[in-house]
PDB file of N, CA and C in Angstrom:
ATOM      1  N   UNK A   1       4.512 -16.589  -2.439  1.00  0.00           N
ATOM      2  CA  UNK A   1       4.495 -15.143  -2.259  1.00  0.00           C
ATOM      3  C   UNK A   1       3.190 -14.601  -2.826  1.00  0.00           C
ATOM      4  N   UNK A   2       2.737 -13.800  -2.068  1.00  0.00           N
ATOM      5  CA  UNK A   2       1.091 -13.026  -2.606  1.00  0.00           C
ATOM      6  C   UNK A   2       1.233 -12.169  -3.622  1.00  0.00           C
ATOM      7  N   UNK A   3       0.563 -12.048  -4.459  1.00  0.00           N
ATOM      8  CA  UNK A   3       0.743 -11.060  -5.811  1.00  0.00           C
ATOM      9  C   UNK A   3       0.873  -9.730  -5.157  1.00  0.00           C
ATOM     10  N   UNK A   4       1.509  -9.000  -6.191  1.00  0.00           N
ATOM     11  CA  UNK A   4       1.132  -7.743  -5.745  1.00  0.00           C
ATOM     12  C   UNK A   4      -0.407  -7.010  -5.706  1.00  0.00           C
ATOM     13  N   UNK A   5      -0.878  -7.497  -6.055  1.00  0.00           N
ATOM     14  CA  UNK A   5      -2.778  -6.655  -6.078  1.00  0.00           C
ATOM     15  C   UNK A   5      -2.954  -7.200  -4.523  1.00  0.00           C
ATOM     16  N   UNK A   6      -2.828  -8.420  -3.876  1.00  0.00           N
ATOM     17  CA  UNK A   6      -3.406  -9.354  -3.098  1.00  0.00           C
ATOM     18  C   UNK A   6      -2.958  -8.558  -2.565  1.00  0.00           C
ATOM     19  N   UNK A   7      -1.105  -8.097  -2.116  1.00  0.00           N
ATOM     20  CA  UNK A   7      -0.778  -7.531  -1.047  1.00  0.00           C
ATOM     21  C   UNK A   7      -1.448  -5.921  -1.129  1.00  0.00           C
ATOM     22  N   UNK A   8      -1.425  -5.507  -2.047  1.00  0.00           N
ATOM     23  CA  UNK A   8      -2.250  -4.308  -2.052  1.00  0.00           C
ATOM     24  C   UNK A   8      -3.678  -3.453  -1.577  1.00  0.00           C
ATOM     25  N   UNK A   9      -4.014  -4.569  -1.644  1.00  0.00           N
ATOM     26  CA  UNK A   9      -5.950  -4.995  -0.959  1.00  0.00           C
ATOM     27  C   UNK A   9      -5.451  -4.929   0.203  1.00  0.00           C
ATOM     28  N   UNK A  10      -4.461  -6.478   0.676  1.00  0.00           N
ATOM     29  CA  UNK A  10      -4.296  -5.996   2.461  1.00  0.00           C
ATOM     30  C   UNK A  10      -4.315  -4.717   3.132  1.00  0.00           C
ATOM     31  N   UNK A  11      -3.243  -4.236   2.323  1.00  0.00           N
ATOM     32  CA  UNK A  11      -2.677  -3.038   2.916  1.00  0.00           C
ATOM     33  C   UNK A  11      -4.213  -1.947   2.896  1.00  0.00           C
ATOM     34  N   UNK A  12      -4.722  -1.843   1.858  1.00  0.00           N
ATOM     35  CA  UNK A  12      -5.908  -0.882   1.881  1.00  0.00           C
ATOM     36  C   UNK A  12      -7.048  -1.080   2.922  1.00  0.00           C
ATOM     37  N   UNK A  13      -6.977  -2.316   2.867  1.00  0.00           N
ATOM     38  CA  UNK A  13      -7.654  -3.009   4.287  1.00  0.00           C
ATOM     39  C   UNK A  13      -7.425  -2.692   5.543  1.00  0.00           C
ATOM     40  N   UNK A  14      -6.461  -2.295   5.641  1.00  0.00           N
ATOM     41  CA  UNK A  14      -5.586  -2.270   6.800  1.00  0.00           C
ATOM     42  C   UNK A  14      -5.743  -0.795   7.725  1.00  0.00           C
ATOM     43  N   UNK A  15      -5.838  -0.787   9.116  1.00  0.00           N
ATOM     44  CA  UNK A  15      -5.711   0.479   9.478  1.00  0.00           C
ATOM     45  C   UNK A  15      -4.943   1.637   8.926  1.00  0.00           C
ATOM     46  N   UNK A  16      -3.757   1.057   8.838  1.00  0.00           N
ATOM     47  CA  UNK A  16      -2.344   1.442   8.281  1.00  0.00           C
ATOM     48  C   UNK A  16      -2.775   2.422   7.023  1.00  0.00           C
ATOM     49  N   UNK A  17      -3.763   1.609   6.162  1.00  0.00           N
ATOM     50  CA  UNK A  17      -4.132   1.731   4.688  1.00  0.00           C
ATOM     51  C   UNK A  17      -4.958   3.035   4.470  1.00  0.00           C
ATOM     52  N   UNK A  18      -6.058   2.728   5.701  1.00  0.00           N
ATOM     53  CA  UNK A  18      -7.257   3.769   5.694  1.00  0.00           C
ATOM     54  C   UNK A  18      -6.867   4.605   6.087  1.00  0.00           C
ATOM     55  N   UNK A  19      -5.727   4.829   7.059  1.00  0.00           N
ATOM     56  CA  UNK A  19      -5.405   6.377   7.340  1.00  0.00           C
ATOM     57  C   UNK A  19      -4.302   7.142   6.143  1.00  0.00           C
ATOM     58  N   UNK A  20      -3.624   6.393   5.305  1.00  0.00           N
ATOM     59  CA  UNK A  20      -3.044   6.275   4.372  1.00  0.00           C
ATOM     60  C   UNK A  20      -3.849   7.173   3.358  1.00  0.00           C
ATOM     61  N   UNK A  21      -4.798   6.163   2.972  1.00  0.00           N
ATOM     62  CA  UNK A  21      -6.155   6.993   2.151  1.00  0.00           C
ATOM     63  C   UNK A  21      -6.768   8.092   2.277  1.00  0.00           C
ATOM     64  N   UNK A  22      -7.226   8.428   3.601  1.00  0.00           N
ATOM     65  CA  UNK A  22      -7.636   9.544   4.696  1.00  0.00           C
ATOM     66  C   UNK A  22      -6.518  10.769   4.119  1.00  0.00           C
ATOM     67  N   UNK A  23      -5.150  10.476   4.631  1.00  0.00           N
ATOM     68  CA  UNK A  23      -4.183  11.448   4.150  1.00  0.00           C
ATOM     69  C   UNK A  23      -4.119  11.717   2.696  1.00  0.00           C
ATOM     70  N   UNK A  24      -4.457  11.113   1.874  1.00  0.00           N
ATOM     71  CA  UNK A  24      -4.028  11.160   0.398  1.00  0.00           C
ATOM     72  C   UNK A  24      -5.436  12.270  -0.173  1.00  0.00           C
ATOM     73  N   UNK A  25      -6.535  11.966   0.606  1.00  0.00           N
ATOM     74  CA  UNK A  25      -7.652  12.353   0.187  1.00  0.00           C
ATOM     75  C   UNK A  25      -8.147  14.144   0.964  1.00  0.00           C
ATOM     76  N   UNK A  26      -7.092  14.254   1.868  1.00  0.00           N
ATOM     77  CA  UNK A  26      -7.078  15.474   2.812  1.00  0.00           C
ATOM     78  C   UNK A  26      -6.086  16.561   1.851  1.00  0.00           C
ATOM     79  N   UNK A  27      -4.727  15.648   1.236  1.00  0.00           N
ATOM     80  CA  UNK A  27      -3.832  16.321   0.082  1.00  0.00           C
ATOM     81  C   UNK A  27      -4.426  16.911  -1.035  1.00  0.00           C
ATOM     82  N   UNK A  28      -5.228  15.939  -1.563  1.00  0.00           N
ATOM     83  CA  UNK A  28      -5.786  15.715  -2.796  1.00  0.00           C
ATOM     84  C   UNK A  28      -7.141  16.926  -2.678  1.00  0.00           C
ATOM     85  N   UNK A  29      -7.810  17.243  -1.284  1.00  0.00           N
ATOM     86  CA  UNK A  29      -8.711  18.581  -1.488  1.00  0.00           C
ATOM     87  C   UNK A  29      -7.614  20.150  -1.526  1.00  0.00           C
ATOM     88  N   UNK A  30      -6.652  19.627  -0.690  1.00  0.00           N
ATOM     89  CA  UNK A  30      -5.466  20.962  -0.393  1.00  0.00           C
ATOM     90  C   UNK A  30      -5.425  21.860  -1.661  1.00  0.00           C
ATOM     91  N   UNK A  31      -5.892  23.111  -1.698  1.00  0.00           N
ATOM     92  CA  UNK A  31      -5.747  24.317  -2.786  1.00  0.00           C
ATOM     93  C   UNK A  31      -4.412  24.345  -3.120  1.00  0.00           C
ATOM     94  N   UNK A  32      -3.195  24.251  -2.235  1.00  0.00           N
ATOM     95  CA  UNK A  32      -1.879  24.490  -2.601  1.00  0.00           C
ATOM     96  C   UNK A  32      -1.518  22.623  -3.358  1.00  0.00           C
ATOM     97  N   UNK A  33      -1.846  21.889  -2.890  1.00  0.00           N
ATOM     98  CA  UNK A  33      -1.552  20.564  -3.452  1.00  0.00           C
ATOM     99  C   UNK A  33      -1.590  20.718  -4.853  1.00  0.00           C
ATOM    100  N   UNK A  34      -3.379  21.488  -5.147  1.00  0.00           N
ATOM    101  CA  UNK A  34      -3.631  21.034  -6.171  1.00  0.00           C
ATOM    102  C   UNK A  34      -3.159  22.721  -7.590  1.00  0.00           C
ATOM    103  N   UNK A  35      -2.237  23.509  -6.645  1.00  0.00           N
ATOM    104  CA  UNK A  35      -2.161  24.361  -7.749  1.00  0.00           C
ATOM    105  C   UNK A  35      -0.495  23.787  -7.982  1.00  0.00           C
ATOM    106  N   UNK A  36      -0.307  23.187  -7.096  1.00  0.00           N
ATOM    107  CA  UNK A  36       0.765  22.201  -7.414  1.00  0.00           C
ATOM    108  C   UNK A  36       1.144  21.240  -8.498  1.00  0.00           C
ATOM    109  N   UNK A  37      -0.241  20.612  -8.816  1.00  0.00           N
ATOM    110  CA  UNK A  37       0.014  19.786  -9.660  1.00  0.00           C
ATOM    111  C   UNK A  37      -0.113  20.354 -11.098  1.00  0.00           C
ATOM    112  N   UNK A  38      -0.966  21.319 -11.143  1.00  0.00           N
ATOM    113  CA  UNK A  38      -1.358  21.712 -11.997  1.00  0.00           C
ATOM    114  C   UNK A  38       0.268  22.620 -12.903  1.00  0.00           C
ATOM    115  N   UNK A  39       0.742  23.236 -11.685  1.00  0.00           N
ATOM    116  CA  UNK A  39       2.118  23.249 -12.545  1.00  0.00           C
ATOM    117  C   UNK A  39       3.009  22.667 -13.605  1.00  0.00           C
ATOM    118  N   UNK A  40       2.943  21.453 -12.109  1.00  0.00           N
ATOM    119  CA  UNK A  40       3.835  20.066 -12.979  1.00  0.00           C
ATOM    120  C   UNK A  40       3.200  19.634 -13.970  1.00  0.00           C
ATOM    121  N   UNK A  41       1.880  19.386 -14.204  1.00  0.00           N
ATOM    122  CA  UNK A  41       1.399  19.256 -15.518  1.00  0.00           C
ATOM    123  C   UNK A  41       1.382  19.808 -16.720  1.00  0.00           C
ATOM    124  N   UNK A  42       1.324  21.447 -16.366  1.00  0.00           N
ATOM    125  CA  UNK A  42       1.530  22.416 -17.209  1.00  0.00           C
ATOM    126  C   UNK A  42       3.193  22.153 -17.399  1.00  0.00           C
ATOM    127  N   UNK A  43       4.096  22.324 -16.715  1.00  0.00           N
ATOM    128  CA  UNK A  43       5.707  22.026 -17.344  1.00  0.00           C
ATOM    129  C   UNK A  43       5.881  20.835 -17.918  1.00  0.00           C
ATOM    130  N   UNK A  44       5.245  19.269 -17.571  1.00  0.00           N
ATOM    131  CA  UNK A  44       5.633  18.237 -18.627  1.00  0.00           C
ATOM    132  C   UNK A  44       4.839  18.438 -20.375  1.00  0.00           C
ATOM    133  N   UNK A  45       3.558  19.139 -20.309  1.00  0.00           N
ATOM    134  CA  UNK A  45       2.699  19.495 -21.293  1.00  0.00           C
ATOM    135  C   UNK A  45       3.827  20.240 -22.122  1.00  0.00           C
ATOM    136  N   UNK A  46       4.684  21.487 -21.340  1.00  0.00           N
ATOM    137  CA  UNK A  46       5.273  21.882 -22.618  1.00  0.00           C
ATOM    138  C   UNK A  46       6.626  21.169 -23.178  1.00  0.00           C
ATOM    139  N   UNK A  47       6.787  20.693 -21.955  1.00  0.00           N
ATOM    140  CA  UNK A  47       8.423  19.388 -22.386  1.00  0.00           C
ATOM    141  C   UNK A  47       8.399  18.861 -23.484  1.00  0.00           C
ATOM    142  N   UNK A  48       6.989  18.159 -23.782  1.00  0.00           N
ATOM    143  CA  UNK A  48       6.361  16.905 -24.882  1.00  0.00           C
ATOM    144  C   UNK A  48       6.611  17.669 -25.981  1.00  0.00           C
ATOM    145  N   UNK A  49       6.200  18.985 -26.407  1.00  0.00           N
ATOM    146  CA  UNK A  49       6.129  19.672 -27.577  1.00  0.00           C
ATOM    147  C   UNK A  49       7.416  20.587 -27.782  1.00  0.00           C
TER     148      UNK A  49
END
């Protein structure tokens, strides 16, 4: 069985992968994505304390 990194590379390799990436990286500019996260960060930040 292939490690998991090995199978991981495939997959990034992979058409499958790059449009994968493509999408993650189209999310990742999104203004609403990212006032998104910034929430969830701000609510686990005050959880901790």
């Amino acid at each position: 069985m292939a490690s998991l990194i090995a199978r991981i590379r495939r997959f990034i390799n992979s058409p499958q992968g790059r449009q994968a990436r493509t999408r993650a990286e189209q999310l990742a500019r999104d203004p609403r994505t990212q006032q998104r996260i910034r929430g969830l960060r701000d609510r686990f930040a005050r959880r901790r304390h």
